[in-house]
Protein backbone atom coordinates (compact mmCIF):
# COMPACT_ATOMS: atom_id res chain seq x y z
CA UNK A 1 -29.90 -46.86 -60.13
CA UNK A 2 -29.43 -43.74 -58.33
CA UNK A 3 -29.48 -43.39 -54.70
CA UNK A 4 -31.03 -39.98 -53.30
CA UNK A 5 -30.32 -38.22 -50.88
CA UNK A 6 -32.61 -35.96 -48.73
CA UNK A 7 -31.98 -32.19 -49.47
CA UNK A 8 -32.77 -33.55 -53.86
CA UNK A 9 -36.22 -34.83 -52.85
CA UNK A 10 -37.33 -31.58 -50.81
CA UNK A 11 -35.70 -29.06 -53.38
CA UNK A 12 -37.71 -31.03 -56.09
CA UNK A 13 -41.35 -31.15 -53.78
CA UNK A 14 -40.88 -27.26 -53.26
CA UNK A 15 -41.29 -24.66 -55.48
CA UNK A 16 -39.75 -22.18 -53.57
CA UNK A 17 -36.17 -23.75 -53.05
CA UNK A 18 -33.15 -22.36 -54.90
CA UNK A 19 -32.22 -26.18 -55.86
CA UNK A 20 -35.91 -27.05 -57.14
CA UNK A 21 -35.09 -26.55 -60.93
CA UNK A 22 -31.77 -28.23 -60.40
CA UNK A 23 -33.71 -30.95 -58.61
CA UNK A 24 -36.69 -31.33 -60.59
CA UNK A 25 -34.62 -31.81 -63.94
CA UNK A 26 -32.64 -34.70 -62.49
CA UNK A 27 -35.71 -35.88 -61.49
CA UNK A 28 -37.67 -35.61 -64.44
CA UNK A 29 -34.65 -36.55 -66.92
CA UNK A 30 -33.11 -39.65 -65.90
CA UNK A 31 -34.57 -43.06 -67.12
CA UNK A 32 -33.06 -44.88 -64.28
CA UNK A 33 -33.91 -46.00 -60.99
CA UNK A 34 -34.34 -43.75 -57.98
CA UNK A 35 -33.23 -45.36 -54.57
CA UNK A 36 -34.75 -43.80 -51.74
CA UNK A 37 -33.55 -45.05 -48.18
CA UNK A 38 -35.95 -45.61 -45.47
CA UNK A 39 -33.76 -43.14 -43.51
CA UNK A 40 -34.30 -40.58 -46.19
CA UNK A 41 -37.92 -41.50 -46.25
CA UNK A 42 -38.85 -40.33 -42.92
CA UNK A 43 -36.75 -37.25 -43.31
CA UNK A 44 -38.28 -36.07 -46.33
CA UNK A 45 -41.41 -36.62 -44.77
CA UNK A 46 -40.59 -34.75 -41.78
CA UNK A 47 -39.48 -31.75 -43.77
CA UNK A 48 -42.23 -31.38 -46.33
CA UNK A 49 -44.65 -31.47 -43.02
CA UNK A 50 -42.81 -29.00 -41.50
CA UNK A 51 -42.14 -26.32 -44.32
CA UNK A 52 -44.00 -28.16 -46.72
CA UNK A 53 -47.54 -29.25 -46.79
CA UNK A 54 -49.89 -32.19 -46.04
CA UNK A 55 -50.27 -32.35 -49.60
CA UNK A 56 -46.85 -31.95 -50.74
CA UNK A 57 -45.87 -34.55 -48.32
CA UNK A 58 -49.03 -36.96 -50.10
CA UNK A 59 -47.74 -36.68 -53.32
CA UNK A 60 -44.00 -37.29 -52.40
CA UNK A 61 -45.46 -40.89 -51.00
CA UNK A 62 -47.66 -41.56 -54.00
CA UNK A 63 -44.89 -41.29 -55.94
CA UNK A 64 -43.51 -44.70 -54.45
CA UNK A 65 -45.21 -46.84 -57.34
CA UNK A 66 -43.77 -49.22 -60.12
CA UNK A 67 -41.96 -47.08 -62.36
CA UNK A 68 -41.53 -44.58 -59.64
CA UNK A 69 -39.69 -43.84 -56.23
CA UNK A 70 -38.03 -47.20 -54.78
CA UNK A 71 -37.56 -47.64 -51.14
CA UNK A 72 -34.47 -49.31 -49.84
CA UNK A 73 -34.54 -52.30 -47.50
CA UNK A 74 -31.85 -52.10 -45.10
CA UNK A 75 -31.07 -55.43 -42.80
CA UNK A 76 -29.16 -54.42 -39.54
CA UNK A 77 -25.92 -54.96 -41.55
CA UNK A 78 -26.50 -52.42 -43.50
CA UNK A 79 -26.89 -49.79 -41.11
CA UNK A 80 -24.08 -50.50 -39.43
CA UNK A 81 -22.31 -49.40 -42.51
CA UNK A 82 -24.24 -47.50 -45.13
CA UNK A 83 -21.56 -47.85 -47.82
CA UNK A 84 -21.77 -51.58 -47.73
CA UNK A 85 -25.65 -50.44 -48.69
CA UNK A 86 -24.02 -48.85 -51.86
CA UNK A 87 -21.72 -52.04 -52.82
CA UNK A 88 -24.10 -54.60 -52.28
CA UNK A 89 -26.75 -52.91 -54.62
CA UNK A 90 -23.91 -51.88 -56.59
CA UNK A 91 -24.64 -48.08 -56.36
CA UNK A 92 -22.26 -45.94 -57.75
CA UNK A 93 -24.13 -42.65 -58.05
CA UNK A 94 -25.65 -40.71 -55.98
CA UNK A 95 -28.05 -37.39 -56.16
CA UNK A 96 -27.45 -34.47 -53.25
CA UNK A 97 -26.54 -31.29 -52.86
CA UNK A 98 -24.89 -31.60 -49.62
CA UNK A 99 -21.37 -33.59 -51.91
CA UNK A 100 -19.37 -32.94 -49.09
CA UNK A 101 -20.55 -35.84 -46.76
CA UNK A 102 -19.61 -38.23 -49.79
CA UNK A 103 -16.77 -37.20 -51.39
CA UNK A 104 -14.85 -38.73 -48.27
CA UNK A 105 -16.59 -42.09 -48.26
CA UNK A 106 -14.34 -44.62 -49.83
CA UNK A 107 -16.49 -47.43 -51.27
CA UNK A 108 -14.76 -50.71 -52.28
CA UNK A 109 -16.58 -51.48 -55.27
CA UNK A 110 -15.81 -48.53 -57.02
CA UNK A 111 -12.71 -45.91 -56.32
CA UNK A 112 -15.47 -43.21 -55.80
CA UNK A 113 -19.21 -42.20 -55.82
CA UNK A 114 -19.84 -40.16 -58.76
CA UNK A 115 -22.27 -37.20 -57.24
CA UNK A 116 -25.50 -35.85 -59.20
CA UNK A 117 -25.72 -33.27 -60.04
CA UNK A 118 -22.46 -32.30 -61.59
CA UNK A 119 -20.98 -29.72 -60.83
CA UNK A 120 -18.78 -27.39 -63.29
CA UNK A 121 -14.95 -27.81 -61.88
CA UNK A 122 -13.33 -24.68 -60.35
């Protein structure tokens, strides 16, 4: 199961985004579960409204099917801490392009969150 994070979902709805490729392969090429946060949800939304389309925004919500998107249920708990989100569904990867919000979270079910898509080391 991966959990994904905003900025992956737009990048793979629009065309025009320097991530799309990046984002649409990850997409396309994992046979795994995609987590999608009710958070994240409205967000994407939001964005694909905005800069987007009405249509672009349709398809992102048809693609919550079986086999397909999965939204999150968060209890108040969870909100309160979004990592304990990650350990209790025992989430250890995550997709985003914005790594630098979760290379400092320190989850206690695993030493760290491995974040898609890799990048090459410097």
């Amino acid at each position: 199961m991966i959990l994904l994070d905003t900025n992956i979902l737009v990048a793979a709805a629009r065309t025009v985004d320097v991530n799309h490729g990046t984002a649409a392969r990850l997409l396309e090429t994992r046979d795994e579960s995609f987590l999608v946060p009710p958070t994240v949800l409205a967000e994407v939304c939001y964005v694909l409204s905005e800069w987007g389309s009405p249509a672009a925004e349709v398809r992102f919500l048809r693609a919550f099917q079986p086999g397909g998107l999965r939204l999150a249920e968060l209890t108040a708990a969870d909100v309160a801490r979004m990592a304990d989100l990650a350990e209790r569904l025992g989430i250890q990867r995550i997709a985003t392009f914005d790594q630098r919000h979760f290379t400092v979270v320190r989850p206690a079910h695993v030493e760290a969150f491995t974040l898609l898509p890799e990048t090459p080391s410097s």
